[in-house]
C-alpha atoms as a PDB file:
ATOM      1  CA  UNK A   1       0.000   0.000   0.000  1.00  0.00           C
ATOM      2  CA  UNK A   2       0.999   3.358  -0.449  1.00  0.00           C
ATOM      3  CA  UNK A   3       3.069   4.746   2.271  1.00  0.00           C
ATOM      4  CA  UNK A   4       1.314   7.665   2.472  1.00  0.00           C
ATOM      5  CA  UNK A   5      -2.409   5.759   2.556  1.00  0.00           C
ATOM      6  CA  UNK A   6      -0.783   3.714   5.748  1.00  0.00           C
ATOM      7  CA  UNK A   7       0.847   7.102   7.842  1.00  0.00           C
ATOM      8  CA  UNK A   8      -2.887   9.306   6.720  1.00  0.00           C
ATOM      9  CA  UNK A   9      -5.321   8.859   9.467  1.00  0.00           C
ATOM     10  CA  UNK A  10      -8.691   7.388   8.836  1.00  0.00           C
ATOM     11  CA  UNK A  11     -11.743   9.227   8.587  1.00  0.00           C
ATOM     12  CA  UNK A  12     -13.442   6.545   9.709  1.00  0.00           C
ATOM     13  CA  UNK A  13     -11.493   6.819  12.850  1.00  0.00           C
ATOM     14  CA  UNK A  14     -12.058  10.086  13.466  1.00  0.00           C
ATOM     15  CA  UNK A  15     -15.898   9.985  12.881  1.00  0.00           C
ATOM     16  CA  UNK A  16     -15.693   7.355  15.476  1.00  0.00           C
ATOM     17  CA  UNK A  17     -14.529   9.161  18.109  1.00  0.00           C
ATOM     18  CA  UNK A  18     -15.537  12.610  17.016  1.00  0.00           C
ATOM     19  CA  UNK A  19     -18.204  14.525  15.084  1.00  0.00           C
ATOM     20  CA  UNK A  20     -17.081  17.462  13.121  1.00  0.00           C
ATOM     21  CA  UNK A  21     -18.842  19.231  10.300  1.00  0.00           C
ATOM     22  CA  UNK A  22     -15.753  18.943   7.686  1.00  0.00           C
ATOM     23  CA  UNK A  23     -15.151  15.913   8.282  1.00  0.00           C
ATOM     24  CA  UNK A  24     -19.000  14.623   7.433  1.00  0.00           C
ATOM     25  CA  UNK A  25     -18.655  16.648   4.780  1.00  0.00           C
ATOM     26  CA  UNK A  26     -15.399  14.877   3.412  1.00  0.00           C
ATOM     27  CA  UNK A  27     -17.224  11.383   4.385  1.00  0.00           C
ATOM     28  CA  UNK A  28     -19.744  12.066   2.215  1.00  0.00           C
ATOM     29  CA  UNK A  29     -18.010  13.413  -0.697  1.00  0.00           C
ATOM     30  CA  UNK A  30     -15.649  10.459  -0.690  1.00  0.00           C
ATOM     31  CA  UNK A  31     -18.889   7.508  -0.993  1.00  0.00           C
ATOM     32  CA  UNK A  32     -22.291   9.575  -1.936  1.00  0.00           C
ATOM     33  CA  UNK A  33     -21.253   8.786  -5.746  1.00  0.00           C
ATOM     34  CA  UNK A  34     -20.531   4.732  -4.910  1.00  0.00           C
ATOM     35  CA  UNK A  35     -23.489   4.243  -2.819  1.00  0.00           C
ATOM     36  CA  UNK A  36     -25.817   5.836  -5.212  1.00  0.00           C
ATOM     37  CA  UNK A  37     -24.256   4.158  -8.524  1.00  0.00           C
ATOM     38  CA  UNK A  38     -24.286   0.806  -6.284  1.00  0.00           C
ATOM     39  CA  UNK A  39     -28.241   1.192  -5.776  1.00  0.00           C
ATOM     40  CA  UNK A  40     -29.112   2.041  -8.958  1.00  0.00           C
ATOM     41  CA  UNK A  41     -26.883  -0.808 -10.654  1.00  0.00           C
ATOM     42  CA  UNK A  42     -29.106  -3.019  -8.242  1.00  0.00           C
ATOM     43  CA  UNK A  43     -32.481  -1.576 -10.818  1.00  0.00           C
ATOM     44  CA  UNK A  44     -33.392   1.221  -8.552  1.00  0.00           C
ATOM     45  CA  UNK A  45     -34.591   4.636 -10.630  1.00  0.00           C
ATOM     46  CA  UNK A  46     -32.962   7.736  -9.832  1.00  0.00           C
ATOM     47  CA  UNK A  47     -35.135   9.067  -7.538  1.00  0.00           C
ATOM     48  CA  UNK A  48     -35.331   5.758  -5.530  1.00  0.00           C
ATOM     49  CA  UNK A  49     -31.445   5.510  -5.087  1.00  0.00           C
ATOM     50  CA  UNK A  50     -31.397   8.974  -4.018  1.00  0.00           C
ATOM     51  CA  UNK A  51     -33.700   7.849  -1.286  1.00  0.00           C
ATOM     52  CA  UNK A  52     -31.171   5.320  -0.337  1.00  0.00           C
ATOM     53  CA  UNK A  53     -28.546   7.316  -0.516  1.00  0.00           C
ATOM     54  CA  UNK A  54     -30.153   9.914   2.220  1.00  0.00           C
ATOM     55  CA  UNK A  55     -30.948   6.982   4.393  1.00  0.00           C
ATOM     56  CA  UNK A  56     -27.788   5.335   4.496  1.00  0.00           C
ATOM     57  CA  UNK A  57     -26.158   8.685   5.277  1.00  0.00           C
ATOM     58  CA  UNK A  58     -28.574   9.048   8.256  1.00  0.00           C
ATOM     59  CA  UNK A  59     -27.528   5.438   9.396  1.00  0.00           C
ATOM     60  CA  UNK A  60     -23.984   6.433   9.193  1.00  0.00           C
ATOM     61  CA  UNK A  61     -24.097   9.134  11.491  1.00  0.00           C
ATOM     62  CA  UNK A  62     -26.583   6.878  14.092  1.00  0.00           C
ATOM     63  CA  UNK A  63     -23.776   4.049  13.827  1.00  0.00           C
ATOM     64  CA  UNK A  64     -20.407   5.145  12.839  1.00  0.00           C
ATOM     65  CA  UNK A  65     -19.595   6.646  16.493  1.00  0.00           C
ATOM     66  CA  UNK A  66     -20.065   3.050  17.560  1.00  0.00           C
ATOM     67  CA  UNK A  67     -18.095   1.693  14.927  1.00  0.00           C
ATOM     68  CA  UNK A  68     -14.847  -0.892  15.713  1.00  0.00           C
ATOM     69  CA  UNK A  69     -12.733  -0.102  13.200  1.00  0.00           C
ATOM     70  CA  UNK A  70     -10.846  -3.450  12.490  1.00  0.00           C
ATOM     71  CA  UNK A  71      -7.857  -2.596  10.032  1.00  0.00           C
ATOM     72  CA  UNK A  72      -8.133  -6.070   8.386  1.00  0.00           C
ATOM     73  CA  UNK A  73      -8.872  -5.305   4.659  1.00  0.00           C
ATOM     74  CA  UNK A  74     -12.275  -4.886   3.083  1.00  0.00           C
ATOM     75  CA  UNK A  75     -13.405  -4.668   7.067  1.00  0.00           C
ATOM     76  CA  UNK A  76     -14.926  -0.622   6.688  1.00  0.00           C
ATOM     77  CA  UNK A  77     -16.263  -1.828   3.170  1.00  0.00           C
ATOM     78  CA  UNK A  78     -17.934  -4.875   4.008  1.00  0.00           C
ATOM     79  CA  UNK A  79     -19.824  -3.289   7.140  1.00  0.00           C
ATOM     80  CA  UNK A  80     -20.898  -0.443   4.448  1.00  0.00           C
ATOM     81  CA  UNK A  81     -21.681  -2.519   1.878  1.00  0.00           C
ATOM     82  CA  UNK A  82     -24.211  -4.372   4.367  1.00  0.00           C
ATOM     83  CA  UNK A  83     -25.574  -1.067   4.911  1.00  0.00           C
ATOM     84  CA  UNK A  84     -26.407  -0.259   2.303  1.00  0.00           C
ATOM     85  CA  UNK A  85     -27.094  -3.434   1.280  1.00  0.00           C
ATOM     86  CA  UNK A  86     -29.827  -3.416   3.670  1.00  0.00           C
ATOM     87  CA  UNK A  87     -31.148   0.101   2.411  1.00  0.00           C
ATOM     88  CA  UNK A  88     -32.022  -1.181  -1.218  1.00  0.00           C
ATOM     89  CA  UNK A  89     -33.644  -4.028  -0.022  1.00  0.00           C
ATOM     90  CA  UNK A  90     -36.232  -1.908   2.284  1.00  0.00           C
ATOM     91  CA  UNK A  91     -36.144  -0.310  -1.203  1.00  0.00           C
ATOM     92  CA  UNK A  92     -37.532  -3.209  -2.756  1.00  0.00           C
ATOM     93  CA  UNK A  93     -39.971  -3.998  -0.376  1.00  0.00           C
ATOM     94  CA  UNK A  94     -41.579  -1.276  -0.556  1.00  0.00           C
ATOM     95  CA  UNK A  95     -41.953  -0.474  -3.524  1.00  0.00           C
ATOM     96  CA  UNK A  96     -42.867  -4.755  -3.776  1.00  0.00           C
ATOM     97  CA  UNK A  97     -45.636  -3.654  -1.212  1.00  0.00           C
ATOM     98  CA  UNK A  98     -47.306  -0.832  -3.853  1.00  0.00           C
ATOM     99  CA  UNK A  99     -46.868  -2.947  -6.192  1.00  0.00           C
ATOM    100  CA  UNK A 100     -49.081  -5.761  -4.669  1.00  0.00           C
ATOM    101  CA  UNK A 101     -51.386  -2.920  -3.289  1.00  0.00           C
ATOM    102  CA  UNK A 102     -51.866  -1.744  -6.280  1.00  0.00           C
ATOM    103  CA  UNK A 103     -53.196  -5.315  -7.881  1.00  0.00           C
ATOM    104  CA  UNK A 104     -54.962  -6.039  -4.780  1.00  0.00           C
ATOM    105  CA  UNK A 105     -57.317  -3.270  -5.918  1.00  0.00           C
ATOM    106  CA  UNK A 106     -57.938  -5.304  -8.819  1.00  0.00           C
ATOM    107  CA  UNK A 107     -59.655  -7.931  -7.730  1.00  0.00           C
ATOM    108  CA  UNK A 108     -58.358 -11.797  -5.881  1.00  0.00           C
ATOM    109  CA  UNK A 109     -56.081 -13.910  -8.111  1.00  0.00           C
ATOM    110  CA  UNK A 110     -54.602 -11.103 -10.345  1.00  0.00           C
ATOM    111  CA  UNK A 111     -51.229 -11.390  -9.096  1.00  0.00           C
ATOM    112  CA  UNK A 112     -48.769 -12.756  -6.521  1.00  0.00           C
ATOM    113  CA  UNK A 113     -48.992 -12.082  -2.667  1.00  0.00           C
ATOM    114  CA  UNK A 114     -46.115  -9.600  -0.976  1.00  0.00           C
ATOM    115  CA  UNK A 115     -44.631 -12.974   0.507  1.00  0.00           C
ATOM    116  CA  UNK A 116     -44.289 -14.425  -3.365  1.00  0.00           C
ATOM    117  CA  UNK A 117     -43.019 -11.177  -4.389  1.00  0.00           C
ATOM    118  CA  UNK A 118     -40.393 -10.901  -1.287  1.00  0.00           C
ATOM    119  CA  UNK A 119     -38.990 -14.508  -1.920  1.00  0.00           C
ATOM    120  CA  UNK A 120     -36.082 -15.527  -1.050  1.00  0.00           C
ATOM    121  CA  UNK A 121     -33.195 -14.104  -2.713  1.00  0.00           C
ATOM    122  CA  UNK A 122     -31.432 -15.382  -5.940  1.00  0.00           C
ATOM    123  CA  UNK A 123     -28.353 -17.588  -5.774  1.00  0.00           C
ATOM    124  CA  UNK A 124     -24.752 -16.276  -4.565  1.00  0.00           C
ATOM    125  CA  UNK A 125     -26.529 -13.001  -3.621  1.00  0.00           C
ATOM    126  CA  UNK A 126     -23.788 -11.917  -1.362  1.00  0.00           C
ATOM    127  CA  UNK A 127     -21.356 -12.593  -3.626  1.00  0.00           C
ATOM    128  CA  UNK A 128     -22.805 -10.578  -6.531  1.00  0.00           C
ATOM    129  CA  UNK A 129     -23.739  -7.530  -4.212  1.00  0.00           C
ATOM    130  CA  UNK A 130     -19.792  -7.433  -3.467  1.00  0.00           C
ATOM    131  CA  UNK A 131     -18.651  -7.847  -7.693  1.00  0.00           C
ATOM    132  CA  UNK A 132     -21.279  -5.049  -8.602  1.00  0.00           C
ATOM    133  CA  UNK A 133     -19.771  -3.381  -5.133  1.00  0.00           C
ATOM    134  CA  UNK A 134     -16.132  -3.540  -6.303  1.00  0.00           C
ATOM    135  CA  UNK A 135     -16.823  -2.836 -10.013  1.00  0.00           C
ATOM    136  CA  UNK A 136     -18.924   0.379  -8.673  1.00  0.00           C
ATOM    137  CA  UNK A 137     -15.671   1.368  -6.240  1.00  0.00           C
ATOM    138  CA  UNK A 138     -13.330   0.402  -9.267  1.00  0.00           C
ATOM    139  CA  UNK A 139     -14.971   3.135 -11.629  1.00  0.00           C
ATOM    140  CA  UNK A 140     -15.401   5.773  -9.051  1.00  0.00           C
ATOM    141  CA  UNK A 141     -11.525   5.718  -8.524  1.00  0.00           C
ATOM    142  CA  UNK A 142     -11.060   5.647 -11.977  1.00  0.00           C
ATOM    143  CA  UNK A 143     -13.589   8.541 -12.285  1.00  0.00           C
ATOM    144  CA  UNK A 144     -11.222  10.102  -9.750  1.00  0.00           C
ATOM    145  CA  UNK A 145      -8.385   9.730 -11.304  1.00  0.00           C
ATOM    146  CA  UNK A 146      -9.538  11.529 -14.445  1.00  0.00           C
ATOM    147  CA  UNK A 147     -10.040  14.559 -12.707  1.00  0.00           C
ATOM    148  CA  UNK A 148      -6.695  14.987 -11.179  1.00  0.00           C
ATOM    149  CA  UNK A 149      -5.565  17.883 -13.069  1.00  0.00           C
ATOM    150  CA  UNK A 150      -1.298  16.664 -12.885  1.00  0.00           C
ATOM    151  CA  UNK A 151      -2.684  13.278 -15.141  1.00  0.00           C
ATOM    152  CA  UNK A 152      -2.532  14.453 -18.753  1.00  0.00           C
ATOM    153  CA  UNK A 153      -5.586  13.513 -20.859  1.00  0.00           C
ATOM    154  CA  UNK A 154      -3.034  11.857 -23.250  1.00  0.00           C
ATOM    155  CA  UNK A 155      -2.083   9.712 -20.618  1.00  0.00           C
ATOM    156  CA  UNK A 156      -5.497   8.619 -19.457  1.00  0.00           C
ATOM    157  CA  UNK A 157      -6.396   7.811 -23.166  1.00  0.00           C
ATOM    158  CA  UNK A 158      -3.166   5.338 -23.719  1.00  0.00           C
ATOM    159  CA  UNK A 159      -4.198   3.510 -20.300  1.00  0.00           C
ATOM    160  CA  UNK A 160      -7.791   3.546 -21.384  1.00  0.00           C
ATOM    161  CA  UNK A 161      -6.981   2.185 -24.787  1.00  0.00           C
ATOM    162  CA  UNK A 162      -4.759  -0.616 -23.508  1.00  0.00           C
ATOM    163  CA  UNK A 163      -5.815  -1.664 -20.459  1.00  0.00           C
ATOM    164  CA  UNK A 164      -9.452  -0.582 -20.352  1.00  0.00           C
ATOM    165  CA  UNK A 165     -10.325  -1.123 -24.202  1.00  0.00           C
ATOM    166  CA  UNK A 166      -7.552  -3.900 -24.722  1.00  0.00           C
ATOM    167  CA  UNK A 167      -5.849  -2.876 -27.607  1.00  0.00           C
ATOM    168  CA  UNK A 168      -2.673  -4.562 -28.262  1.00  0.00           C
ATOM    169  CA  UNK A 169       0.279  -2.235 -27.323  1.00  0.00           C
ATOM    170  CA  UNK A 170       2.021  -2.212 -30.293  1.00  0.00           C
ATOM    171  CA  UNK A 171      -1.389  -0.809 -31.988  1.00  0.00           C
ATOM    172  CA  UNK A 172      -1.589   1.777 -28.793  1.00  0.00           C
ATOM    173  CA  UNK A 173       2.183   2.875 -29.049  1.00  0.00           C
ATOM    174  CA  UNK A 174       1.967   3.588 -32.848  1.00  0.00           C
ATOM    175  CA  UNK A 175      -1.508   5.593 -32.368  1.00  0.00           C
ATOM    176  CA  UNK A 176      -0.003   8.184 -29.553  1.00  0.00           C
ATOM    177  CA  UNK A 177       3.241   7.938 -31.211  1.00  0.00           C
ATOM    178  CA  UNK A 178       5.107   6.817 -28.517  1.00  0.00           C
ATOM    179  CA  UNK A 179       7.250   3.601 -27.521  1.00  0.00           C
ATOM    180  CA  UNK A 180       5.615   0.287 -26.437  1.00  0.00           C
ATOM    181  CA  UNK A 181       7.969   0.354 -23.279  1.00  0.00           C
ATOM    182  CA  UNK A 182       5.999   3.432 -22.522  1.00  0.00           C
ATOM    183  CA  UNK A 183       2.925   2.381 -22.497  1.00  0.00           C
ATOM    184  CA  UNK A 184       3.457  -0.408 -20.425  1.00  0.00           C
ATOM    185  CA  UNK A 185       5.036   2.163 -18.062  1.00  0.00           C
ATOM    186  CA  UNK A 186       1.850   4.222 -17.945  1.00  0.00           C
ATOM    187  CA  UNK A 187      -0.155   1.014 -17.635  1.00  0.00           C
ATOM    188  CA  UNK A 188       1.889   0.483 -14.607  1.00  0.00           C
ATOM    189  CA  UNK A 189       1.716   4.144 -12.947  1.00  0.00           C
ATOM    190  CA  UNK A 190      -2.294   4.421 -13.533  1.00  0.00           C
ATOM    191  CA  UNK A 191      -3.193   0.953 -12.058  1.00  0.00           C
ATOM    192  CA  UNK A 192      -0.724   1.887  -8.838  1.00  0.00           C
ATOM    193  CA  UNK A 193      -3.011   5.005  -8.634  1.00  0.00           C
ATOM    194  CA  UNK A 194      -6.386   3.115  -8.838  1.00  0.00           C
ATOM    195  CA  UNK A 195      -4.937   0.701  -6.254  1.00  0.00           C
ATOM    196  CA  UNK A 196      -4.185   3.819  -4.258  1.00  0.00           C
ATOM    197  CA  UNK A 197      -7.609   5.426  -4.796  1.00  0.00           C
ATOM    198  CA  UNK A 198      -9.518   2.063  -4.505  1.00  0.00           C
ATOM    199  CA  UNK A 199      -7.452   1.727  -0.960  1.00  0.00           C
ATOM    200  CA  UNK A 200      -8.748   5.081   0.157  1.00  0.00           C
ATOM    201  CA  UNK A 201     -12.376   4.258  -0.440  1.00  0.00           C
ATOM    202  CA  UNK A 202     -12.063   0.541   0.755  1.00  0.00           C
ATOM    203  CA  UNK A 203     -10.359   1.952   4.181  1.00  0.00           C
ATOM    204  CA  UNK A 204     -12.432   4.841   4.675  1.00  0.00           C
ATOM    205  CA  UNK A 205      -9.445   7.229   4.214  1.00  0.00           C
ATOM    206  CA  UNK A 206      -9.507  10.249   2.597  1.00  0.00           C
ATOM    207  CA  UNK A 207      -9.141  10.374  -1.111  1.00  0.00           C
ATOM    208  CA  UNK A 208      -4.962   9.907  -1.645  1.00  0.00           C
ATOM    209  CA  UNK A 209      -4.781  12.479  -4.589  1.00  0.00           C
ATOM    210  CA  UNK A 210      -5.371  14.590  -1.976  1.00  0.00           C
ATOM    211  CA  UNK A 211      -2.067  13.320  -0.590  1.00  0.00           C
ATOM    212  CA  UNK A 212      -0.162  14.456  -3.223  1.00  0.00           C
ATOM    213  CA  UNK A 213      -0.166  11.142  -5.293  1.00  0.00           C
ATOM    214  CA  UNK A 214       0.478  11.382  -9.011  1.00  0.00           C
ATOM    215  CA  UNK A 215       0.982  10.098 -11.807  1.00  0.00           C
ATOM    216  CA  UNK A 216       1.684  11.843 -15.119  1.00  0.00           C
END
């Protein structure tokens, strides 16, 4: 991990023990954007995963100063992710609960009871909620990392085109006109700053651009 990422202290740690303004504020800018593209990636509207979003954030504030923070990795992200987690599913059931409302009005035997329609989850749930988790925290650092202003765009658009697109680096080197060896080399400096950025979220630390990480 980046030594920076290990000497920073945690946000979560500090909302544990104490509650200020900026730091809320720094909280919320560093996961309103995962939780809210996590929910609607799990077929929530908009509107809906804003609603999730709020509530999670109020949950957070009721449960975070009671928090253990266990430094064991994926321990802050696992707790949030059954959080939230938890949030879309009251999601579902209620809107599961207009829906059967709604064809209750219309008459016995036009649809399926709220029991039928809250049935018991689909197979390896867990284990999808944490890939659509992870892919969600894997674009938001990416997302990140494109608005760094000491990245140049050129730079971005070689590791997109190899790495993201999978182009073959030969093709890559002769369409920026640069070396293959160098785009390797940027493949190498942008994936150490995702792993950096993806650390920061998955550790509830503040984001590490912020800690003077770069990568040109």
């Amino acid at each position: 991990m980046n030594p920076t990422l290990q000497t920073q202290e945690s946000l979560i740690e500090r909302l544990s023990t104490q509650s200020l303004d900026c730091d809320w504020e720094r909280f919320y800018r560093q996961y309103w954007a995962v939780i809210l593209n996590f929910a609607q990636r799990q077929g929530l509207d908009q509107a809906t995963a804003s609603d999730v979003l709020q509530e999670t954030m109020i949950l957070l504030m009721r449960k975070l100063p009671d928090f253990k923070y266990e430094r064991a990795r994926g321990r802050f992200r696992n707790w949030l992710l059954t959080l939230v987690a938890g949030k879309v599913r009251d999601a579902r059931k209620r809107e599961a609960a207009r829906r059967t409302l709604s064809i209750s009005e219309c008459g016995p035997g036009d649809g399926q009871s709220l029991e039928m329609t809250l049935a018991a989850p689909d197979r390896d749930a867990a284990a999808e909620l944490d890939r659509v988790w992870m892919q969600v925290v894997a674009e938001e650092a990416l997302r990140r990392i494109q608005c760094e202003p000491n990245i140049k765009p050129e730079t971005l658009a070689v590791f997109t085109a190899y790495a993201v697109e999978g182009r073959p680096a030969e093709e890559v080197a002769a369409r920026f006109g640069i070396k293959e060896n160098a785009v390797y080399q940027i493949r190498s400096r942008i994936t150490e700053r995702l792993r950096q950025e993806v650390a920061a979220i998955e550790f509830g630390k503040e984001s590490s651009s912020r800690a003077g990480g770069s990568a040109r």
